[in-house]
Protein backbone atom coordinates (compact mmCIF):
# COMPACT_ATOMS: atom_id res chain seq x y z
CA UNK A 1 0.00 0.00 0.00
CA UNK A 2 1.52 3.75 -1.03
CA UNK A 3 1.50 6.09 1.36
CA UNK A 4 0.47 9.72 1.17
CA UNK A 5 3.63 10.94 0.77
CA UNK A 6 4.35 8.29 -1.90
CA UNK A 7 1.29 9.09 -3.91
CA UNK A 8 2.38 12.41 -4.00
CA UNK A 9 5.85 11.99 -5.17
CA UNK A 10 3.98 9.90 -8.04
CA UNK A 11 1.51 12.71 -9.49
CA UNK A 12 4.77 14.99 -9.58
CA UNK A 13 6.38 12.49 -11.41
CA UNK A 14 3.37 12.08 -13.77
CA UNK A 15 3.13 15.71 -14.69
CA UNK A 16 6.87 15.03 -16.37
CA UNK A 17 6.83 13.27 -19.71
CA UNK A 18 9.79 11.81 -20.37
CA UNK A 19 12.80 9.86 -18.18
CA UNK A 20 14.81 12.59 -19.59
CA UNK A 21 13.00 15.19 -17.44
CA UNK A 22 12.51 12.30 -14.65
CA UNK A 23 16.34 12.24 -14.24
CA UNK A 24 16.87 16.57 -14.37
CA UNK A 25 13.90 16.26 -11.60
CA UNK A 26 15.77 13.58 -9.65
CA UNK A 27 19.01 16.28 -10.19
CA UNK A 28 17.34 18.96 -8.90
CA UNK A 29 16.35 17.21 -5.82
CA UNK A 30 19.42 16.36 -4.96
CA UNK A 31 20.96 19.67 -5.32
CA UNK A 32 18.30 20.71 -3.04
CA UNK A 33 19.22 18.76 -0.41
CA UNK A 34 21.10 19.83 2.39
CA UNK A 35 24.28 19.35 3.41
CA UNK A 36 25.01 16.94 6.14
CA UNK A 37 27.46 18.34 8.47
CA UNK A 38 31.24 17.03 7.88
CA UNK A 39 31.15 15.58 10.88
CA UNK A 40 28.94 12.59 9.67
CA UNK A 41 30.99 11.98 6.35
CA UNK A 42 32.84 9.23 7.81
CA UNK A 43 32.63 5.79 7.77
CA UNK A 44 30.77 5.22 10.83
CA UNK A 45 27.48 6.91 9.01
CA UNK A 46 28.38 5.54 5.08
CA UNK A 47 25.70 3.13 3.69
CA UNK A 48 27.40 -0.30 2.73
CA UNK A 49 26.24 -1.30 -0.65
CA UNK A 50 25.80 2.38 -2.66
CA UNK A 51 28.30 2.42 -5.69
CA UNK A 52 28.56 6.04 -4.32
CA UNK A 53 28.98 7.67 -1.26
CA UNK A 54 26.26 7.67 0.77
CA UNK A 55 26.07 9.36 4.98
CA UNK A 56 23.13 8.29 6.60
CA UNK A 57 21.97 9.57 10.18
CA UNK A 58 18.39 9.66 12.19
CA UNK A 59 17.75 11.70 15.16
CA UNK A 60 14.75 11.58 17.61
CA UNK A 61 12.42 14.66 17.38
CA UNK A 62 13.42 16.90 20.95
CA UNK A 63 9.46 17.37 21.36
CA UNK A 64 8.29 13.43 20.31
CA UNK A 65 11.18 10.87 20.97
CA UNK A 66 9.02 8.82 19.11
CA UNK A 67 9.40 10.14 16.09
CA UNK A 68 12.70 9.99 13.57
CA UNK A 69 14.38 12.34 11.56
CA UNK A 70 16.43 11.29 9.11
CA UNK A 71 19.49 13.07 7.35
CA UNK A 72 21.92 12.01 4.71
CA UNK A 73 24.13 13.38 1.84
CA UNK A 74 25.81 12.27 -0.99
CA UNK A 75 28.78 12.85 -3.46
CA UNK A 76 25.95 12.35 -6.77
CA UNK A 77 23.62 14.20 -7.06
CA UNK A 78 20.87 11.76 -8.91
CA UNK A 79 21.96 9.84 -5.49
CA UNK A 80 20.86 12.91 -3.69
CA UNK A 81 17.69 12.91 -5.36
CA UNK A 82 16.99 9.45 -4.80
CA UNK A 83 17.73 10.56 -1.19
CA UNK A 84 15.54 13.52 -0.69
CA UNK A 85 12.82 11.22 -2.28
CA UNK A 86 13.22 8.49 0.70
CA UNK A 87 13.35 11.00 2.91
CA UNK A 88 10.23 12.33 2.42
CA UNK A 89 9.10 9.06 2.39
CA UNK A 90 10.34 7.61 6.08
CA UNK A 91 11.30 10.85 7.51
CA UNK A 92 9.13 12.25 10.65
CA UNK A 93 7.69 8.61 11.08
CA UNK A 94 7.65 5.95 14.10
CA UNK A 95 9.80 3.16 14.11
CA UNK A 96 6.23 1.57 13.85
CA UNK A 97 5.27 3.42 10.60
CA UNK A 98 8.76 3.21 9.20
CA UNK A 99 8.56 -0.62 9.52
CA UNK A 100 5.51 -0.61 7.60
CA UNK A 101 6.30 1.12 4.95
CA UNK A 102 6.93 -1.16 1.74
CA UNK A 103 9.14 0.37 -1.06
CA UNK A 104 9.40 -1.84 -3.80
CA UNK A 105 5.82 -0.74 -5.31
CA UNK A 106 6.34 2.73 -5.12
CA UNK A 107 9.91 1.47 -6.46
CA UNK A 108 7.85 -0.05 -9.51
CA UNK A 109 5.33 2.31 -9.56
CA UNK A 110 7.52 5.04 -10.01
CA UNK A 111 9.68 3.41 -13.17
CA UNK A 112 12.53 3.13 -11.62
CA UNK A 113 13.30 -0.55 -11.98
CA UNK A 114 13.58 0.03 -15.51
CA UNK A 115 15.28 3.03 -15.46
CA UNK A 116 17.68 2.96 -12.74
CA UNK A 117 21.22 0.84 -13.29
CA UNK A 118 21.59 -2.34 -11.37
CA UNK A 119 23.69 -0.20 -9.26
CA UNK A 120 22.05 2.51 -8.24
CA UNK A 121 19.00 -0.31 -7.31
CA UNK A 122 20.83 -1.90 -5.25
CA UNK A 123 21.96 1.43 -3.56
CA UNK A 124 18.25 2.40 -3.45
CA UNK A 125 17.60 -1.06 -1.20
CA UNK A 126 20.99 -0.20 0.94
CA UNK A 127 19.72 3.36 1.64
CA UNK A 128 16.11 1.61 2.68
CA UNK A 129 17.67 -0.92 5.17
CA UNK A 130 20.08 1.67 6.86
CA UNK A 131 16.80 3.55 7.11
CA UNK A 132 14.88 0.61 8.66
CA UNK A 133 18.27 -0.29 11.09
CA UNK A 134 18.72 3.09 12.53
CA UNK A 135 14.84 3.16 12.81
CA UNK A 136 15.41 0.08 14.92
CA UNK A 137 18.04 1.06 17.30
């Protein structure tokens, strides 16, 4: 089942017409994102399994130590975009509704098993379990 946020990211995605523009999108994303601070650019926060570099961090909210914010940065930006889309996904969720959360029909849903390398899929997945590991701890 998509979530809001999901079904969202898929009518912006519809309103583009080609891959073409799908990737510049993606681009622009990631430039968008912010900057994680240096201090989490080291191995301790790097996703195992990205062909590039990926920093991955959560935080508890201060006013709900329930809920999880997550941060991360990258040295691509497509990568970033693919980033900024997850995190709009999983960010500001429970551990609860981050375990719930399936990806791999938005994944499908959204094209990008056919247009993403075997790569940068398999980066995708890395990103999603770091996201469901630190969501766990």
């Amino acid at each position: 089942m998509l979530t809001q946020e999901m079904q969202k990211i898929l009518e912006e995605f519809s309103l583009l017409e080609d891959w073409e523009d799908r990737y510049a999108y993606l681009i622009d994303l990631g430039k968008k994102l912010l900057p994680l601070e240096g201090k989490y650019k080291t191995d301790a926060y790097k996703v195992s399994g990205c062909a590039s570099q990926v920093w991955f961090i959560a935080e508890k909210l201060p006013s709900d130590k329930n809920i999880i914010i997550f941060k991360a940065d990258s040295d691509a930006y497509i990568v970033k975009g693919l980033i900024a889309l997850l995190l709009r996904i999983y960010s500001g969720n429970t551990p609860e509704q981050i375990h719930a959360i399936e990806i791999q029909p938005f994944f499908e849903e959204l094209g990008l098993k056919k247009h993403l390398s075997p790569n940068r899929s398999n980066g995708f997945f890395a990103i999603v379990r770091r996201i469901k590991e630190l969501s766990a701890e």
